[in-house]
C-alpha atoms as a PDB file:
ATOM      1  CA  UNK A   1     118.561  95.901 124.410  1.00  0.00           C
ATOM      2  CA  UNK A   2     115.534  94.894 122.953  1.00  0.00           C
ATOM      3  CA  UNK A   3     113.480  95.288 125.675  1.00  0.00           C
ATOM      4  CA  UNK A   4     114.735  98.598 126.395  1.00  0.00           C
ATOM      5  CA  UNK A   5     113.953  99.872 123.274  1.00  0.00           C
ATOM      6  CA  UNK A   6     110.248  98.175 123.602  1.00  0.00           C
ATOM      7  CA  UNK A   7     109.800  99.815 126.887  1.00  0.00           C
ATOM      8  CA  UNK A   8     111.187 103.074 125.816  1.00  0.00           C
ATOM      9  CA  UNK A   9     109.054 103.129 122.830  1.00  0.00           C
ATOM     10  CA  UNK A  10     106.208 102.365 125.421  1.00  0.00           C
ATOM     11  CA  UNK A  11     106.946 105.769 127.092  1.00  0.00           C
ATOM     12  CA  UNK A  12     107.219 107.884 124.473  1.00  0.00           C
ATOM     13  CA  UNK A  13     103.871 108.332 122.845  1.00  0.00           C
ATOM     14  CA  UNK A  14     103.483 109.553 119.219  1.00  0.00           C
ATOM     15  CA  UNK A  15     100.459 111.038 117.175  1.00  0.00           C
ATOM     16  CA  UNK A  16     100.211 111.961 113.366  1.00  0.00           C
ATOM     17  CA  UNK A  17      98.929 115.434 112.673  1.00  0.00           C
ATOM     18  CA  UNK A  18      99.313 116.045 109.259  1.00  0.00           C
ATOM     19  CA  UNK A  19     100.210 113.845 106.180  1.00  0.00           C
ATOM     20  CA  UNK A  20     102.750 115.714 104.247  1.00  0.00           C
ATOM     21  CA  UNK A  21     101.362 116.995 100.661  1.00  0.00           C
ATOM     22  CA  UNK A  22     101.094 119.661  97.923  1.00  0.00           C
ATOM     23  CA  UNK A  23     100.948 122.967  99.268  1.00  0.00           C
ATOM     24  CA  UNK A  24      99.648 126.122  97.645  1.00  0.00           C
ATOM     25  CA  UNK A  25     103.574 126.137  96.177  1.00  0.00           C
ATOM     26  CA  UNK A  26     104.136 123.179  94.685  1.00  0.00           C
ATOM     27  CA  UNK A  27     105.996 121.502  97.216  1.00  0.00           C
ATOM     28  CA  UNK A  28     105.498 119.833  99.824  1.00  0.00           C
ATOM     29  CA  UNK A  29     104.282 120.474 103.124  1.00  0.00           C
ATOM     30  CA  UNK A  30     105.979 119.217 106.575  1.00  0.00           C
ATOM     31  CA  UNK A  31     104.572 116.759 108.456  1.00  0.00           C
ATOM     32  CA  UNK A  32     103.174 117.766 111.601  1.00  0.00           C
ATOM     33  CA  UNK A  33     103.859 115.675 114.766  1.00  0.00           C
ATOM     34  CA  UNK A  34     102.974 115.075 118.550  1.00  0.00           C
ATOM     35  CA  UNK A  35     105.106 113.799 120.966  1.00  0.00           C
ATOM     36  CA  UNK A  36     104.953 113.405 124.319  1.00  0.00           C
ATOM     37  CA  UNK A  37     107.915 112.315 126.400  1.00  0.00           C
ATOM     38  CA  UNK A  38     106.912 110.520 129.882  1.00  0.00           C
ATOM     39  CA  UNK A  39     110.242 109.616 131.843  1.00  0.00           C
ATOM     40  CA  UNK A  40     113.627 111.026 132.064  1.00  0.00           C
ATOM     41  CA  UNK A  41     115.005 107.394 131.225  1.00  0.00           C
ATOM     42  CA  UNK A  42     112.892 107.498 127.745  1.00  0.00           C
ATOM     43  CA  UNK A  43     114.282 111.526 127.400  1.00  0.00           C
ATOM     44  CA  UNK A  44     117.468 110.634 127.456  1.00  0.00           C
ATOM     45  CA  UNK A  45     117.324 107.567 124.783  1.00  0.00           C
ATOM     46  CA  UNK A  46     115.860 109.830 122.369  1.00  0.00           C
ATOM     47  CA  UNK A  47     117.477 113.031 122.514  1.00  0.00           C
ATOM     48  CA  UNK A  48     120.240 113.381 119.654  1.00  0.00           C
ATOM     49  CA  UNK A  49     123.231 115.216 121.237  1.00  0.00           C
ATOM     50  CA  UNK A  50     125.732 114.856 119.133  1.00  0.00           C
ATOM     51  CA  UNK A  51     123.869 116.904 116.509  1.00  0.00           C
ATOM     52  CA  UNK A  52     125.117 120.770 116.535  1.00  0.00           C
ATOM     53  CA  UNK A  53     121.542 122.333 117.494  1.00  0.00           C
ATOM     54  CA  UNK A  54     119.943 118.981 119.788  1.00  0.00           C
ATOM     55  CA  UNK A  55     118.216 117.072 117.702  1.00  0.00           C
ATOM     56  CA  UNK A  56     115.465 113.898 118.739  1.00  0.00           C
ATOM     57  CA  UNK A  57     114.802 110.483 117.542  1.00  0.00           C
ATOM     58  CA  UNK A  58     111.079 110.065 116.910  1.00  0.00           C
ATOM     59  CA  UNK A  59     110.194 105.509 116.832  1.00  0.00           C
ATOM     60  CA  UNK A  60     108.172 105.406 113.609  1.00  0.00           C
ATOM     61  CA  UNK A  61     107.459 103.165 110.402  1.00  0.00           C
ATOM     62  CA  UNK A  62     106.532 106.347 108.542  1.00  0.00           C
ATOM     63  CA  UNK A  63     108.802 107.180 105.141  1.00  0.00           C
ATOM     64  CA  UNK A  64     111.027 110.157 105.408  1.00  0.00           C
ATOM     65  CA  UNK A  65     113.892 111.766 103.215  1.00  0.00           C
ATOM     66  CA  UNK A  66     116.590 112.769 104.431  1.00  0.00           C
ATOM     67  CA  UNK A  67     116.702 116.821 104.747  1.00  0.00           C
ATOM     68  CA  UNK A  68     112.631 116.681 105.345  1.00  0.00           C
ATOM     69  CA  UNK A  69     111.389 119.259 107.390  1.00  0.00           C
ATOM     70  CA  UNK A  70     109.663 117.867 110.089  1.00  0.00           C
ATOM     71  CA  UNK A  71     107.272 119.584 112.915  1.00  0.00           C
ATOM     72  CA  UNK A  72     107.433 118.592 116.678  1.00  0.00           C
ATOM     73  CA  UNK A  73     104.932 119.130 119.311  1.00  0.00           C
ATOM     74  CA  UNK A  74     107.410 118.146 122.026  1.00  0.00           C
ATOM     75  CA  UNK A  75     105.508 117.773 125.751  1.00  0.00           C
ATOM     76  CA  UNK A  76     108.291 116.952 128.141  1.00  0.00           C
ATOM     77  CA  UNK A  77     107.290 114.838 131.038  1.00  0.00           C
ATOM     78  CA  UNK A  78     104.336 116.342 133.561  1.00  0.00           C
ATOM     79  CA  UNK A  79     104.990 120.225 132.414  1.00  0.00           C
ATOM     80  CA  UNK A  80     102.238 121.918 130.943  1.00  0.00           C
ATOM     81  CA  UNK A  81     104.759 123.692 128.172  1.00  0.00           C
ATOM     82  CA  UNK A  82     104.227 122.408 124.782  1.00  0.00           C
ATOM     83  CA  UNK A  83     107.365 123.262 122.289  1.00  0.00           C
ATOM     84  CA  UNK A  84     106.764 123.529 118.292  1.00  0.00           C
ATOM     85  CA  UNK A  85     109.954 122.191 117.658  1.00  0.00           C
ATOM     86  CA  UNK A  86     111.531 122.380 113.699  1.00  0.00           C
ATOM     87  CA  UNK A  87     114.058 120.742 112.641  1.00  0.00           C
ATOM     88  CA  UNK A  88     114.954 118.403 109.384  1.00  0.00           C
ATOM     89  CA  UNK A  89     115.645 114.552 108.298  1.00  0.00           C
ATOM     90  CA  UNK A  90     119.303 114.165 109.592  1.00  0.00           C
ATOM     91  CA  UNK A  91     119.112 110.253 110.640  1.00  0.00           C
ATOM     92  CA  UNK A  92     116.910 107.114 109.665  1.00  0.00           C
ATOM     93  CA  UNK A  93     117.045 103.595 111.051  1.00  0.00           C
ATOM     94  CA  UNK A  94     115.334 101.779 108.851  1.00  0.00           C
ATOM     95  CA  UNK A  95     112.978  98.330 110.412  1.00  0.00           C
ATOM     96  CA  UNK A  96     115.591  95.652 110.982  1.00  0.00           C
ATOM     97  CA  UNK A  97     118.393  97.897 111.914  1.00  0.00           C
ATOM     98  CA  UNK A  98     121.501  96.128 113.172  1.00  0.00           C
ATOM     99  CA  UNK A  99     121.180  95.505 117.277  1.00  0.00           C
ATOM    100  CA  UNK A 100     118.065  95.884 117.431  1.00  0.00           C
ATOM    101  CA  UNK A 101     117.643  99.644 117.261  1.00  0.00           C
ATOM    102  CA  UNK A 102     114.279 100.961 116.907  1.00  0.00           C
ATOM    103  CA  UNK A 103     112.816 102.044 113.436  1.00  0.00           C
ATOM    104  CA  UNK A 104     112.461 105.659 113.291  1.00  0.00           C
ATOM    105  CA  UNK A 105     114.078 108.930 112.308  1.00  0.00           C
ATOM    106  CA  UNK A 106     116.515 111.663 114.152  1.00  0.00           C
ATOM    107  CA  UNK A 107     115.012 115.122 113.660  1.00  0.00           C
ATOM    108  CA  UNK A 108     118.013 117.827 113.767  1.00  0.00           C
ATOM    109  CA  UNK A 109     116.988 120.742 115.353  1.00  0.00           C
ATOM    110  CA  UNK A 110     116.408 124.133 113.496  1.00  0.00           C
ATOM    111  CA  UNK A 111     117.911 127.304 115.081  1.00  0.00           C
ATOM    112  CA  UNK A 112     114.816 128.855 116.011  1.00  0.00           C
ATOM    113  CA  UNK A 113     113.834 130.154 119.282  1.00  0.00           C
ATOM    114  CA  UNK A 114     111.446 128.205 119.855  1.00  0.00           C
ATOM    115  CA  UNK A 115     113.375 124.439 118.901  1.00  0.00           C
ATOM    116  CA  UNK A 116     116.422 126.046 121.354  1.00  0.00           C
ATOM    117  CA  UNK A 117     114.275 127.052 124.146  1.00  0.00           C
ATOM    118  CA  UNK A 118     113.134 123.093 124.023  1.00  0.00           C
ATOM    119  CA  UNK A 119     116.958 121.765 123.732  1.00  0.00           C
ATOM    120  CA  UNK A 120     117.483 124.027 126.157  1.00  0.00           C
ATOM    121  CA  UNK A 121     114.738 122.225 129.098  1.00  0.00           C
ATOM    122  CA  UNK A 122     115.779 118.832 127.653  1.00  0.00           C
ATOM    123  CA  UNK A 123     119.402 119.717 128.909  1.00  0.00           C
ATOM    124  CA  UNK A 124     117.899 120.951 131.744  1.00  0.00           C
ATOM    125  CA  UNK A 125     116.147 117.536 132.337  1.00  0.00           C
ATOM    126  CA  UNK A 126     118.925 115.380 131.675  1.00  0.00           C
ATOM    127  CA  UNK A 127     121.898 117.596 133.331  1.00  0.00           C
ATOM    128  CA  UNK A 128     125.027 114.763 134.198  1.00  0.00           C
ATOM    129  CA  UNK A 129     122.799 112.188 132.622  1.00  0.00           C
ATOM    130  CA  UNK A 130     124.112 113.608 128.957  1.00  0.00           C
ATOM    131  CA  UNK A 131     127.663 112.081 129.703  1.00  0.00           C
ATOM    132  CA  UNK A 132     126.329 108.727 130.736  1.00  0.00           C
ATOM    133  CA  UNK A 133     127.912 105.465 128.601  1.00  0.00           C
ATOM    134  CA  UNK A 134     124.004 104.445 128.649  1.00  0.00           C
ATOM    135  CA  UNK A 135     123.054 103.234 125.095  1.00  0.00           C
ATOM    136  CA  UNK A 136     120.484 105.549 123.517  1.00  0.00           C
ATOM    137  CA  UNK A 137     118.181 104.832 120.249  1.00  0.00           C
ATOM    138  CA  UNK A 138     121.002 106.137 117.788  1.00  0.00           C
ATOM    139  CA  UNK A 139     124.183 105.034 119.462  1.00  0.00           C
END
């Protein structure tokens, strides 16, 4: 378990775009980030399907809240498309989780076209996979 959720953090590469701050508002801004999924093994273990609009767990030591908005910009596999995903806080594993799940956070998708469309090719992706007993990164 362990070393799948090394090697699956391996394949799933992550940048920081934007540190989340004071805005012109008050509040504060969402964070911004870039992820790029590489295999349809690492797809599966992060994809949240149990949550009503898709949702994706993101491996980070970052801080979040829950209810956060968060930012995705989701590149799935070798395809050229690049989806600006929103969606909010709706899980956490915090570092030295039970079983040896990965640290990071599960971003519930927003209703937006654009977050859809990308739950929509992730589905796509995975097809018969999604009913597999395989564990993933948040069950």
């Amino acid at each position: 378990m362990i070393k799948e959720a090394q090697r699956t953090q391996e394949q799933m590469s992550t940048s920081h775009e934007s540190e989340s701050g004071d805005n012109t508002e008050g509040g504060k801004r969402p964070r911004v980030w870039s992820l790029t999924i590489n295999s349809k093994s690492t797809l599966y273990a992060a994809y949240i399907s149990f949550f009503k609009n898709g949702g994706f767990f993101m491996p980070t030591s970052a801080k979040f809240e829950m209810g956060e908005e968060v930012f995705l910009m989701l590149t799935l596999m070798d395809s050229p498309t690049k989806y600006m995903v929103s969606g909010r806080v709706a899980w956490i594993t915090p570092s030295g989780a039970q079983m040896s799940q990965a640290e990071g956070i599960g971003i519930h998708f927003d209703t937006d076209e654009n977050s859809q469309k990308a739950r929509a090719e992730i589905t796509r992706i995975l097809g018969a996979v999604l009913g597999a007993a395989r564990p993933t990164h948040t069950m």
